[in-house]
Protein backbone atom coordinates (compact mmCIF):
# COMPACT_ATOMS: atom_id res chain seq x y z
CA UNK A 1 14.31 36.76 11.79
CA UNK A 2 14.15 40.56 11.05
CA UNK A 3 15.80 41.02 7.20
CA UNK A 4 16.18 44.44 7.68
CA UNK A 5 17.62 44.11 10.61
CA UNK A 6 19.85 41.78 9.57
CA UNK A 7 21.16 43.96 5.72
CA UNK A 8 21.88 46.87 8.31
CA UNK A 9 24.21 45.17 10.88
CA UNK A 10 26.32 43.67 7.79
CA UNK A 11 26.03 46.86 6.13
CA UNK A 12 24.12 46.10 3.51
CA UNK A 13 23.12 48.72 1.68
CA UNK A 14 18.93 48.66 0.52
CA UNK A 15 15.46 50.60 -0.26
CA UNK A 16 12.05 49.74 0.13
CA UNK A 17 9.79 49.30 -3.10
CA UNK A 18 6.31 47.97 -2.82
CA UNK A 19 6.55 46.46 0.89
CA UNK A 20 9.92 44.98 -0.42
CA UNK A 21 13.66 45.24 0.20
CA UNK A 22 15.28 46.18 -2.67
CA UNK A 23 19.07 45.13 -2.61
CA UNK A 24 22.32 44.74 -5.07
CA UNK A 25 22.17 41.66 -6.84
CA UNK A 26 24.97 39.47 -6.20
CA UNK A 27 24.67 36.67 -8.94
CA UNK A 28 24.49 39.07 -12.06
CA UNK A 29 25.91 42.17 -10.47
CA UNK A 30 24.21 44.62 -12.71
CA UNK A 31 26.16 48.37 -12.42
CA UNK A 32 25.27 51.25 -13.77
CA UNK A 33 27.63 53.63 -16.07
CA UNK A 34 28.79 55.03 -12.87
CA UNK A 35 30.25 51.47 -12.13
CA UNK A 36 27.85 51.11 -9.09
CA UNK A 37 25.20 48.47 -8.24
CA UNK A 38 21.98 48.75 -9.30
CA UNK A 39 19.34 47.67 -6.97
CA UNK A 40 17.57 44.87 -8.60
CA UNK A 41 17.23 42.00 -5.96
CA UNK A 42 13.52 42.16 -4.20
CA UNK A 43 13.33 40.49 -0.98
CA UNK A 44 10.03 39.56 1.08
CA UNK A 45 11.14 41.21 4.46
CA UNK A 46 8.95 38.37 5.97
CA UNK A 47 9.42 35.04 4.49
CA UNK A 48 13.21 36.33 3.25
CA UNK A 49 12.75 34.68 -0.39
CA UNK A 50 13.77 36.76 -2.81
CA UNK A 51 13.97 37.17 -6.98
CA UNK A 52 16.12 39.20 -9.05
CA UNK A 53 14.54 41.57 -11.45
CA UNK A 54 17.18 41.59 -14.05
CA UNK A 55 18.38 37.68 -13.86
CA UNK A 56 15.52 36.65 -12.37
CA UNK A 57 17.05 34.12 -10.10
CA UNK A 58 15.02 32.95 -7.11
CA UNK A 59 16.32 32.09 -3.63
CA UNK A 60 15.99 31.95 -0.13
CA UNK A 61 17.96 34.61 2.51
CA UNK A 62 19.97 31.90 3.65
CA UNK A 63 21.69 31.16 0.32
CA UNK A 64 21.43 34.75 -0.60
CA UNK A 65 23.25 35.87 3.27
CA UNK A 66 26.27 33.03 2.10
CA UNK A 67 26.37 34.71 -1.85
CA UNK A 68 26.67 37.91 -0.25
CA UNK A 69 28.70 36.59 2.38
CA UNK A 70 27.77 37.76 5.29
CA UNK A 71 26.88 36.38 8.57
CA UNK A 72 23.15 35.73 9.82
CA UNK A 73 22.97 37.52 13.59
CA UNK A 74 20.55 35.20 15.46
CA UNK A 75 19.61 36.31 19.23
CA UNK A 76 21.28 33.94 21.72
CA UNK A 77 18.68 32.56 23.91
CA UNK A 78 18.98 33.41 27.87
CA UNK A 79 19.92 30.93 29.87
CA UNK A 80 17.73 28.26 30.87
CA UNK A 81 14.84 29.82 28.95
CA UNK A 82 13.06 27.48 26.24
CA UNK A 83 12.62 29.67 23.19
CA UNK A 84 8.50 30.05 22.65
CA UNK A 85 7.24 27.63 20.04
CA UNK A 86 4.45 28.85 17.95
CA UNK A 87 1.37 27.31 18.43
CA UNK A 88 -0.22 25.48 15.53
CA UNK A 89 -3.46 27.68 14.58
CA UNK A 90 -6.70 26.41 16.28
CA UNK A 91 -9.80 25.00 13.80
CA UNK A 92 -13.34 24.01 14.82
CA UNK A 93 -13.55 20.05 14.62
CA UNK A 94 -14.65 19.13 11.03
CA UNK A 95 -17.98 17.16 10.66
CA UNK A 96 -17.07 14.02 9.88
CA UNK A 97 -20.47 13.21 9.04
CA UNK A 98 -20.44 14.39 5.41
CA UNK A 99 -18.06 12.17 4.67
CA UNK A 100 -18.48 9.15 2.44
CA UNK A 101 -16.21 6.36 1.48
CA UNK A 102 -13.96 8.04 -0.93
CA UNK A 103 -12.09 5.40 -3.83
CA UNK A 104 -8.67 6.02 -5.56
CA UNK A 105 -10.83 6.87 -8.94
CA UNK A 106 -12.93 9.42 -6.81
CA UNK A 107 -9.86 10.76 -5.60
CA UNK A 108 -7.94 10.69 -9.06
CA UNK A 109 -11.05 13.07 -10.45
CA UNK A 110 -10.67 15.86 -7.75
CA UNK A 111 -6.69 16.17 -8.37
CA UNK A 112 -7.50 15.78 -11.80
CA UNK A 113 -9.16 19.69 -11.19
CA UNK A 114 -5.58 20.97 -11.61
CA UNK A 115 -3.28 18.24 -12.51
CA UNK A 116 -3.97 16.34 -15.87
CA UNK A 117 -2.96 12.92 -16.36
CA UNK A 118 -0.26 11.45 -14.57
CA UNK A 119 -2.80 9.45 -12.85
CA UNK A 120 -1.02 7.29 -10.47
CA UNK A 121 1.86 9.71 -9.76
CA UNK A 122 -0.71 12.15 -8.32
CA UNK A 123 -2.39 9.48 -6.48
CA UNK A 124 0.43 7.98 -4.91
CA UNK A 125 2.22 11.78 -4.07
CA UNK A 126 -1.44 12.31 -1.96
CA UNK A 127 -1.38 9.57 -0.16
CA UNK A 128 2.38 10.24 0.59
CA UNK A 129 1.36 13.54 2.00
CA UNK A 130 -1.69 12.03 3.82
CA UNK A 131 0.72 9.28 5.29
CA UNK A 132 2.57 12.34 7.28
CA UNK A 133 -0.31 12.21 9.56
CA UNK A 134 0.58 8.47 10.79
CA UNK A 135 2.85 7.80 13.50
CA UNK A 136 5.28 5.96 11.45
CA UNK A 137 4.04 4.97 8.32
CA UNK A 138 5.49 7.96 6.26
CA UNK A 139 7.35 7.28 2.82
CA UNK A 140 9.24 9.33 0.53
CA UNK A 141 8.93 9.55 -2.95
CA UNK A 142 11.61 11.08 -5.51
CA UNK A 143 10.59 12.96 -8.72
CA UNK A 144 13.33 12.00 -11.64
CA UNK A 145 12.64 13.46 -14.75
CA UNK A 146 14.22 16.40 -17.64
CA UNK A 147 13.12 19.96 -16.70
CA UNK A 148 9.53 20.87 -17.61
CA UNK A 149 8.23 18.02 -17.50
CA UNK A 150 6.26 18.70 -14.23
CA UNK A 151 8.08 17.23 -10.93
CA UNK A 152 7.60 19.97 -8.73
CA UNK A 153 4.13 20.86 -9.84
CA UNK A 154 2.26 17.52 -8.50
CA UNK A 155 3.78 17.69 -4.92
CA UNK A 156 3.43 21.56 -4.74
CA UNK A 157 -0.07 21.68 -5.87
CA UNK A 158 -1.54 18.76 -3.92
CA UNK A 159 -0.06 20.11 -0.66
CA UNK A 160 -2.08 22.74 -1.82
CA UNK A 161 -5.07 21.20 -0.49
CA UNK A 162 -3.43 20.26 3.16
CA UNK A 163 -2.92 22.95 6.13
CA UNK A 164 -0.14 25.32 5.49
CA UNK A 165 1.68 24.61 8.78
CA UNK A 166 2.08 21.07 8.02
CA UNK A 167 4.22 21.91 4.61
CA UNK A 168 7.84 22.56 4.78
CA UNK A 169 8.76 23.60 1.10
CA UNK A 170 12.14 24.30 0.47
CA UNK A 171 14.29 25.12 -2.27
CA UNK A 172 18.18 24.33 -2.56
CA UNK A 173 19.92 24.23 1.05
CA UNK A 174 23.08 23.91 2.60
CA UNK A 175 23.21 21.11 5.56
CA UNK A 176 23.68 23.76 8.38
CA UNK A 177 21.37 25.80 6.90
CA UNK A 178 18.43 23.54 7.05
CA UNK A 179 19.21 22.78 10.79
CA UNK A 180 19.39 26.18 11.69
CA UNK A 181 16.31 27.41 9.71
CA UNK A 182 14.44 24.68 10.61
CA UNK A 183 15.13 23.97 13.75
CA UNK A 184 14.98 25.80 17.55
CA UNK A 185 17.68 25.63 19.88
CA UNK A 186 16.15 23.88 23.17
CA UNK A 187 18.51 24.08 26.45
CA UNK A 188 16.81 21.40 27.50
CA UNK A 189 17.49 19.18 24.50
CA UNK A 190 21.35 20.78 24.47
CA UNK A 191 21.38 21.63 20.96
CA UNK A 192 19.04 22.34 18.14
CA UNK A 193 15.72 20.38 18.29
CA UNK A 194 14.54 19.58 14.64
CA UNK A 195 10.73 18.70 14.73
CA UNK A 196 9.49 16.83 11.33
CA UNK A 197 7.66 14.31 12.82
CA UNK A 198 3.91 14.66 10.93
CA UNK A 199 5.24 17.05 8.57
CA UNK A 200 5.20 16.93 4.65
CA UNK A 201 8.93 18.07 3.75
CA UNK A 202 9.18 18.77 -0.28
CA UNK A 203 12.51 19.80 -1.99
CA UNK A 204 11.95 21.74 -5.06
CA UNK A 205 15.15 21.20 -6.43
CA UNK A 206 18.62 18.77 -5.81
CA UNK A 207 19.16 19.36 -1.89
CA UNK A 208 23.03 19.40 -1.30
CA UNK A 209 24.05 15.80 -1.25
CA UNK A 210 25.40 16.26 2.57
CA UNK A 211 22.00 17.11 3.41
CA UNK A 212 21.00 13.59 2.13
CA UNK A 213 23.32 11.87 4.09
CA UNK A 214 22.43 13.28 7.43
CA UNK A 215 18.62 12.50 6.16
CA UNK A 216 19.58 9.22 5.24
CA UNK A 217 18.78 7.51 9.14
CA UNK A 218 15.52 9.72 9.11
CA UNK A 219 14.27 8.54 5.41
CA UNK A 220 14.52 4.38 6.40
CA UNK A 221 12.85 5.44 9.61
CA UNK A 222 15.87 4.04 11.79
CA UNK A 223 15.26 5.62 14.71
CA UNK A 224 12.48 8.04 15.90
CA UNK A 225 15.01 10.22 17.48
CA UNK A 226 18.20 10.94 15.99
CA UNK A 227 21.31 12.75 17.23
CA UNK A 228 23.69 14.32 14.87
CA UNK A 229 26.36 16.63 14.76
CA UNK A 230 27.37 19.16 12.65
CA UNK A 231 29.98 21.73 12.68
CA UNK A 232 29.05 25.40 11.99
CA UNK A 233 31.35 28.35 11.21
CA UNK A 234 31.54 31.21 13.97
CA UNK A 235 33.61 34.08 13.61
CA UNK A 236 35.03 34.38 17.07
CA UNK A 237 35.59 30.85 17.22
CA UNK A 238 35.96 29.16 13.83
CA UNK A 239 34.41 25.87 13.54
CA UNK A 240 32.43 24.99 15.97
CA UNK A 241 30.80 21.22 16.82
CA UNK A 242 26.96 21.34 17.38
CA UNK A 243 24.18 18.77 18.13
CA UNK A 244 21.13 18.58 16.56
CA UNK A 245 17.96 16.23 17.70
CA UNK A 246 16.42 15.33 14.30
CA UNK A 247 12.71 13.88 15.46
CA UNK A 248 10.96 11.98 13.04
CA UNK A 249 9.02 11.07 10.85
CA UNK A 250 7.70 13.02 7.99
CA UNK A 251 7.23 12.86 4.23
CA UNK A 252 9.63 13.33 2.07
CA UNK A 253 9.27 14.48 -1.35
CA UNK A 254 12.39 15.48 -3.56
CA UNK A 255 12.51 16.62 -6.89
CA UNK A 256 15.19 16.92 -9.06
CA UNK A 257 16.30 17.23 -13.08
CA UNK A 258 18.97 14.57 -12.56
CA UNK A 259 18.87 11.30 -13.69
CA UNK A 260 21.94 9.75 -11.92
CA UNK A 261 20.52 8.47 -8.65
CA UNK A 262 22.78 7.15 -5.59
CA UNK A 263 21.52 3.10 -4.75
CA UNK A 264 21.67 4.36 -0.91
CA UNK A 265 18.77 7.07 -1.95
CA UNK A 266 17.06 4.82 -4.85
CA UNK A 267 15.84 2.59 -1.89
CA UNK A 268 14.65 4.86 0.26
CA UNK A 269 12.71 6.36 -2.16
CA UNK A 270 9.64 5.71 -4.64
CA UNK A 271 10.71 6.76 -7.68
CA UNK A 272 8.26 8.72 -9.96
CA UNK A 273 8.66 10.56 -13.40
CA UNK A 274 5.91 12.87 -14.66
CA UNK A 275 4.07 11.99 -18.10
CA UNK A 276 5.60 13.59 -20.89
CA UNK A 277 3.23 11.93 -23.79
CA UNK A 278 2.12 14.61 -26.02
CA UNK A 279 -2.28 14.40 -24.87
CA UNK A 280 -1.26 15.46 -21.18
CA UNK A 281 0.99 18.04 -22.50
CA UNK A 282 -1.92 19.78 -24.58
CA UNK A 283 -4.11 19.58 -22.09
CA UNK A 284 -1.44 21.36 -19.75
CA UNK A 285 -1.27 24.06 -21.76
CA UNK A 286 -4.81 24.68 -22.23
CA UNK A 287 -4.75 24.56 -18.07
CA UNK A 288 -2.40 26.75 -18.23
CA UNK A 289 -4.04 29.57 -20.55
CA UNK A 290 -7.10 28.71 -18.57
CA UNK A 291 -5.17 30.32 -15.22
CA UNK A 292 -3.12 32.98 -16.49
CA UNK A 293 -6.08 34.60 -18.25
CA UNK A 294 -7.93 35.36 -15.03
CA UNK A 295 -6.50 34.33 -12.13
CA UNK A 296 -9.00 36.31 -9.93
CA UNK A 297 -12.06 33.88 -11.81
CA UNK A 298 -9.97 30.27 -12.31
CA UNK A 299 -9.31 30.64 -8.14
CA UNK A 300 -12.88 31.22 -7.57
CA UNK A 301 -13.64 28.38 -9.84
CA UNK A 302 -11.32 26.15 -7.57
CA UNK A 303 -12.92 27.45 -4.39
CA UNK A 304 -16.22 27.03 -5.44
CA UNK A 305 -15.79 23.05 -6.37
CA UNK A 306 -18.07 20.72 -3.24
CA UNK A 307 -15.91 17.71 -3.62
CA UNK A 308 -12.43 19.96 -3.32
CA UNK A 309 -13.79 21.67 -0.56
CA UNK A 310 -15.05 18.11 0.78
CA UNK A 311 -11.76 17.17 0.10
CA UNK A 312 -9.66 19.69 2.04
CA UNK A 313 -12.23 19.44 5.17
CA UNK A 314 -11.52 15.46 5.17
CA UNK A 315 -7.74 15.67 5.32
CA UNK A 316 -8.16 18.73 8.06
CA UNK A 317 -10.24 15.68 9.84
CA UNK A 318 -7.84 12.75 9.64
CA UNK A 319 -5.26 15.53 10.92
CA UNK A 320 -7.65 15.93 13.73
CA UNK A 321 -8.32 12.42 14.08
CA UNK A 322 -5.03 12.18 15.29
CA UNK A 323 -4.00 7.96 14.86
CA UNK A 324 -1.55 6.73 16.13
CA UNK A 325 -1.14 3.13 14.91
CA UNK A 326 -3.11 1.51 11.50
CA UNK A 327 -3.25 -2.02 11.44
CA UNK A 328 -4.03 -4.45 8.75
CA UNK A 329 -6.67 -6.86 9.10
CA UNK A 330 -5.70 -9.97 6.93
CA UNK A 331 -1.91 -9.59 6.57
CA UNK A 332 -1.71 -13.15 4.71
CA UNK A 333 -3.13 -11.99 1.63
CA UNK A 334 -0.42 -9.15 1.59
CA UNK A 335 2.36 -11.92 1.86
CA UNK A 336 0.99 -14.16 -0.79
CA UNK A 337 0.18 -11.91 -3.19
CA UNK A 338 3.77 -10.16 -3.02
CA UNK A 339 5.49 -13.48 -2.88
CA UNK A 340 3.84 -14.72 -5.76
CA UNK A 341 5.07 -11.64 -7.76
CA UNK A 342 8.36 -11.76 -6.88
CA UNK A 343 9.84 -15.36 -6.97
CA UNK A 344 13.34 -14.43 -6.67
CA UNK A 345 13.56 -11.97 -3.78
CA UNK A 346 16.20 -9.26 -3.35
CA UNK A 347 17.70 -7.22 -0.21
CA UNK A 348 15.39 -3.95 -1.49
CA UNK A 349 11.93 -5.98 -1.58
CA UNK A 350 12.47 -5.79 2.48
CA UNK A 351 11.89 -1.99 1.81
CA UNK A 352 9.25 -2.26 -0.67
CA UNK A 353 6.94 -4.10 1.18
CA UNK A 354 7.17 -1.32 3.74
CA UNK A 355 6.34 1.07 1.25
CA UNK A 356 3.34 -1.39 0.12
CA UNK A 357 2.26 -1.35 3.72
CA UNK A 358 2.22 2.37 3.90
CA UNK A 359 0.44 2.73 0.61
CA UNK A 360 -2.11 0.48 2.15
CA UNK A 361 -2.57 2.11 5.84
CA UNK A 362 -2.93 5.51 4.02
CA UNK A 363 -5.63 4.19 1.70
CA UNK A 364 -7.46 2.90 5.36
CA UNK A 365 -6.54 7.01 6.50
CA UNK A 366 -8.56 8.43 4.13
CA UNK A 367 -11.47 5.97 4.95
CA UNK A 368 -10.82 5.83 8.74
CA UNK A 369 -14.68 6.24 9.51
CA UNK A 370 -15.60 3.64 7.36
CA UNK A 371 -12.78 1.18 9.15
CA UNK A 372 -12.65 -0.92 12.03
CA UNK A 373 -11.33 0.99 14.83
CA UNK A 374 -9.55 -0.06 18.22
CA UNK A 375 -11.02 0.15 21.53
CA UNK A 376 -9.01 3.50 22.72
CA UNK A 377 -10.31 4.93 19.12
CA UNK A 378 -7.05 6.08 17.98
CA UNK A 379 -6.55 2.82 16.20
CA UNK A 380 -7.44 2.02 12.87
CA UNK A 381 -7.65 -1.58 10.96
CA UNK A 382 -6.52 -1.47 7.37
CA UNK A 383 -9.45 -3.95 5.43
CA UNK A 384 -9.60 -6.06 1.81
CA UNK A 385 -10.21 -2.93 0.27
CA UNK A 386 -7.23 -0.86 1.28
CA UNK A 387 -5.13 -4.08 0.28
CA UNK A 388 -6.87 -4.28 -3.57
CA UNK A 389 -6.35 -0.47 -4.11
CA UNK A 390 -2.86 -0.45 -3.03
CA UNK A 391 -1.42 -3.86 -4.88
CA UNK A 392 -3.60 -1.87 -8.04
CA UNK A 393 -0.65 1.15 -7.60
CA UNK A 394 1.99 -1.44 -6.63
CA UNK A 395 1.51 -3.58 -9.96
CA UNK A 396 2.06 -0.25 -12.24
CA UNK A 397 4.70 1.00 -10.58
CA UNK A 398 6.79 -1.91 -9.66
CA UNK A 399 8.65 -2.88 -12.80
CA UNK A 400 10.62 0.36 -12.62
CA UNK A 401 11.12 0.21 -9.06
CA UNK A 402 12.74 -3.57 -8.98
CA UNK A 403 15.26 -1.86 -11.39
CA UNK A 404 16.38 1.23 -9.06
CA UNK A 405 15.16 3.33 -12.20
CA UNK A 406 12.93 6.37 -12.25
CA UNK A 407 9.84 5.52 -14.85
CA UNK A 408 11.28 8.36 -17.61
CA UNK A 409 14.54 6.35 -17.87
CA UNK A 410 12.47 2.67 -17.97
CA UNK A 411 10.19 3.88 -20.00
CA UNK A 412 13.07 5.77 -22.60
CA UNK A 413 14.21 2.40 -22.78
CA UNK A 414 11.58 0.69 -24.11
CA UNK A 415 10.13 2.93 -26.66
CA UNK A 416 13.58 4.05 -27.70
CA UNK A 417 16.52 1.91 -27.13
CA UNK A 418 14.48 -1.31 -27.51
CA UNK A 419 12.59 -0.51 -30.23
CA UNK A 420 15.56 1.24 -32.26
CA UNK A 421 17.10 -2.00 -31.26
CA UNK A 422 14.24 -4.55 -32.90
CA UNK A 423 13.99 -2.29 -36.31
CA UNK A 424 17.66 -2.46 -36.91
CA UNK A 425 17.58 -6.27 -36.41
CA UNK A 426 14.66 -7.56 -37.32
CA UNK A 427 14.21 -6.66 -41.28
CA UNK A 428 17.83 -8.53 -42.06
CA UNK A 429 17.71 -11.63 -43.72
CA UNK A 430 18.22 -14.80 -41.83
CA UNK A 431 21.22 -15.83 -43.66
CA UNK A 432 22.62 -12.54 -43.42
CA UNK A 433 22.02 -12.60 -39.23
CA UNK A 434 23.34 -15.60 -38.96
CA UNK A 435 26.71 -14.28 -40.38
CA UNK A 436 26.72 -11.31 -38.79
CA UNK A 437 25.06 -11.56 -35.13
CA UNK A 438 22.74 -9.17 -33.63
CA UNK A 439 23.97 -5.58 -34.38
CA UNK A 440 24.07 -2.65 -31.97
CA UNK A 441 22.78 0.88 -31.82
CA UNK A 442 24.85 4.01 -31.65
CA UNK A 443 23.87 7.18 -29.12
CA UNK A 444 23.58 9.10 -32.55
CA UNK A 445 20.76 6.05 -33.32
CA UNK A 446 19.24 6.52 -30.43
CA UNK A 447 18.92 10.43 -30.04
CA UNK A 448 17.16 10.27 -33.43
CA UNK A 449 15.02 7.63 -32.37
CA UNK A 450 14.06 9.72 -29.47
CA UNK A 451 13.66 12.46 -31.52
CA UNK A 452 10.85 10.89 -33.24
CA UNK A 453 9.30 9.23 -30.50
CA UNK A 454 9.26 12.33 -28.08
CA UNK A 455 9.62 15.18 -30.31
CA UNK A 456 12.50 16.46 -29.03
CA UNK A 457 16.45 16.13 -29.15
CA UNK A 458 18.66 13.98 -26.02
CA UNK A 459 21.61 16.01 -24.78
CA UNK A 460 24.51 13.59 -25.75
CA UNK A 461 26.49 14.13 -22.41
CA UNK A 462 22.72 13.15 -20.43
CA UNK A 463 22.67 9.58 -22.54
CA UNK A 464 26.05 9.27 -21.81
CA UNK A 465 26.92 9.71 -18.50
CA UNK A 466 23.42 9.74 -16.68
CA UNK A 467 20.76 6.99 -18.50
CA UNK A 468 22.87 4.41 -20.38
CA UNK A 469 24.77 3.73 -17.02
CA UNK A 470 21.91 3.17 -14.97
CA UNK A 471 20.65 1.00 -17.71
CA UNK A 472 23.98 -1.06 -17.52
CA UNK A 473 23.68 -1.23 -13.74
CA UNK A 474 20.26 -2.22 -14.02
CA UNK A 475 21.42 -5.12 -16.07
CA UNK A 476 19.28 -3.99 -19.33
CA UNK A 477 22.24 -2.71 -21.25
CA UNK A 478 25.92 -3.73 -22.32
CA UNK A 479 28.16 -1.68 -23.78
CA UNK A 480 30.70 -3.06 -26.43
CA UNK A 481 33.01 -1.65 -28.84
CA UNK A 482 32.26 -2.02 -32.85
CA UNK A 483 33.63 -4.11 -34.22
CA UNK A 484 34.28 -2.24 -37.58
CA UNK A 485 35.57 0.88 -35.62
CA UNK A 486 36.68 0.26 -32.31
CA UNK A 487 36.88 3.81 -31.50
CA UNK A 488 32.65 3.44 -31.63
CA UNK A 489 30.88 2.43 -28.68
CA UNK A 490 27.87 0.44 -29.20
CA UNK A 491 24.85 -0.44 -26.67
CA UNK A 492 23.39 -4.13 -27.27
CA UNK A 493 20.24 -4.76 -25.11
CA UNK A 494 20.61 -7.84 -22.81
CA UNK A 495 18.71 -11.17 -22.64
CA UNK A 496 16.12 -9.62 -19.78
CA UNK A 497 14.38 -8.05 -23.21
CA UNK A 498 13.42 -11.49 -23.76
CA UNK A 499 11.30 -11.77 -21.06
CA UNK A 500 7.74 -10.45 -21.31
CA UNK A 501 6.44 -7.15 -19.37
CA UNK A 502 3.78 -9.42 -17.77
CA UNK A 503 6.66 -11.16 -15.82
CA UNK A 504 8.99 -9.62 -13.29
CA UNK A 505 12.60 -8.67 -14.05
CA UNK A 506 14.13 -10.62 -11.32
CA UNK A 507 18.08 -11.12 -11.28
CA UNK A 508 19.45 -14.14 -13.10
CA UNK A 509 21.36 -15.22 -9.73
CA UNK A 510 21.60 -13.99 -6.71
CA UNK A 511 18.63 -13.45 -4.09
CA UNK A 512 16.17 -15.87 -2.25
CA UNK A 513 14.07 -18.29 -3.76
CA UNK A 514 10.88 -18.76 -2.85
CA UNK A 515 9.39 -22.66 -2.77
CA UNK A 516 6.32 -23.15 -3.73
């Protein structure tokens, strides 16, 4: 797409400044005295992202051509001619002969270069990007946490280390937009052809909840193929119906300061929150100053690391690899040791062991030439190994997920609702709790509580309308009114805070039981 191209025909007036175009900006709208628009808005003329120098708000040209309001002019193919797809940029084959087998704590020290902490989030976010080069073994992960604490800085800097062509980063989008940006219209196909399959697809920020819902098929891996249709705004014609060819599958990251997640996206995701304890935020910061003092010496630094380098080279050889299936070789020990943690099963643990199964097959991708292979070579067997390493993950991260609750909120309940919870009950007489009954906690209780526990204050609105109702949905909270005031709400933890973190938080009904 030509930008300037695209300003003139809409009449859009602009300058150049440093290789930029330099345009009105239409979110703050800065004039001069004269009353007329200063040109503040700096546009890449090839990638079309943009940033404001005055507001400094960041976007893409697609959102910024539907602020502005004007209409993108794309060239109507000829008939019967198949637009030209860019190749994908030809490498040398790696030598796969300086590889050795590599092991999650291996792997957790090279990412541990640039991210600190968060240990099993940035292990389980690479092997979700590695898993894109599978045939159908992709999962999706979802970032839930406040702003700052780091969501979009684990995907973005691990994909880092992966061949640009096989990233798709993207930051908020409409649902026509993403089709049309992403995708090529194919004559052949009648309609827009969007490719993901083997791609890594990471949303920086909240994509439009329509988007979602068309995604929705793609993300539970459905169908391979899906058709869709869409309706797109002309303005010769008005709306206008239009099919698109969604091909699957890739990985999906998506990161987002919301809380509140849908149960339709909560399974088809793995939901992650970034450390926020105060050692991996000092040693953030000293990251930080470490970059921003010479950028020019930290990237050499980076460059100049064997096992990064070894690291890049061995993902730019399972791309090359090119596998199409991964197997697992003892797939009894998979079913008894996930039956054995989860007594009571629910309709989600049908997803979860996918998402155990992937987590396994991408463990056997990174060590593919240490792994049994198939006869046509192409096929890889998934050993004990891959299986211990994986249920390692899975046994961290599966409390949270059996609740449909990002780890911040999970873990915001236990060091601060629960504990605020214990102290107010547990230094009362027992004559004087047998009179009165277990007492609740206000929100005002527990924003203080997580004042001193994290530091910093809880936006009342947040606790109410975002993390107590999850917690009520997940069945950890009820909500009652005081009895003293009625106009006071009061949260009570429930009986699962009787149960101890060793065991699983299973529903009380419902579900299948396993015999032993």
């Amino acid at each position: 797409m030509n930008i300037s191209e695209q300003l003139h025909k809409n009449k859009i007036s602009y300058t150049t400044s440093g290789g930029e175009l330099v345009i009105w900006c239409p979110y703050c709208q800065k004039t001069d005295v004269t009353g007329s628009h200063l040109l503040t808005f700096h546009i890449n003329p090839e990638t079309g992202n943009g940033q404001c120098q005055m507001c400094l708000k960041r976007c893409e040209f697609e959102n910024l051509a539907e602020k502005l309001k004007i209409r993108i002019r794309r060239p109507r193919p000829e008939p019967g001619v198949t637009p030209e797809i860019k190749p994908e940029p030809t490498r040398p084959p790696v030598d796969t002969s300086q590889f050795k087998p590599l092991t999650s704590q291996e792997l957790i020290s090279i990412l541990g270069l640039t991210i600190k902490k968060d240990e099993e989030n940035k292990l389980i976010t690479f092997l979700c990007e590695l898993s894109a080069f599978t045939e159908g073994s992709q999962f999706n992960i979802s970032f839930n946490a406040p702003s700052s604490t780091g969501k979009s800085y684990i995907p973005t800097e691990i994909a880092r280390l992966f061949p640009e062509e096989d990233v798709i980063e993207i930051g908020y989008c409409s649902p026509t937009a993403f089709f049309h940006d992403v995708g090529e219209y194919r004559k052949d196909k009648g309609g827009y052809l969007v490719d993901l399959s083997r791609k890594i697809l990471i949303f920086l920020d909240q994509p439009h909840t329509q988007l979602l819902e068309r995604l929705r098929p793609l993300l539970s891996h459905d169908r391979k193929e899906i058709r869709l249709k869409i309706t797109d705004k002309t303005q010769k014609f008005g709306l206008k119906t239009k099919t698109v060819l969604l091909r699957g599958y890739p990985s999906v990251i998506f990161c987002t300061a919301g809380l509140k997640i849908d149960e339709q996206e909560a399974t088809r995701f793995l939901l992650l929150s970034p450390e926020t304890n105060q050692e991996k935020i000092r040693e953030a910061i000293h990251e930080r100053i470490k970059k921003e003092a010479d950028n020019d010496s930290y990237k050499a630094w980076l460059n100049q690391n064997p096992e990064r380098e070894l690291l890049k080279d061995r993902i730019l050889a399972v791309k090359q690899a090119d596998i199409q299936e991964i197997k697992i070789g003892s797939p009894e020990k998979i079913e008894k040791r996930f039956f054995s943690k989860n007594k009571m099963l629910k309709p989600r643990h049908s997803r979860d062991i996918g998402r155990l199964i992937s987590i396994i097959k991408s463990f056997a991708l990174l060590n593919l030439w240490f792994r049994e292979k198939g006869q046509d070579g192409t096929t890889v067997i998934a050993n004990d190994n891959d299986i211990d390493e994986a249920f390692k993950i899975w046994e961290i991260i599966s409390e949270s997920q059996e609740l449909n609750l990002p780890p911040y909120i999970f873990n915001l309940y236990r060091e601060v609702i629960l504990s605020a919870w214990n102290e107010k009950n547990n230094n009362r007489s027992e004559g004087f709790q047998e009179i009165t009954g277990d007492l609740g906690i206000s929100r005002q209780e527990i924003s203080q509580k997580h004042y001193q526990v994290y530091g910093r204050f809880i936006a009342d609105w947040q606790l109410r309308q975002q993390i107590i109702p999850m917690l009520e949905t997940a069945g950890l909270v009820s909500q009652e009114a005081d009895p003293s005031d009625k106009r006071k709400i009061l949260i009570y933890p429930t009986t699962q805070l009787n149960i101890s973190e060793s065991q699983n938080n299973s529903e009380s009904e419902g579900g299948v039981k396993i015999e032993p």
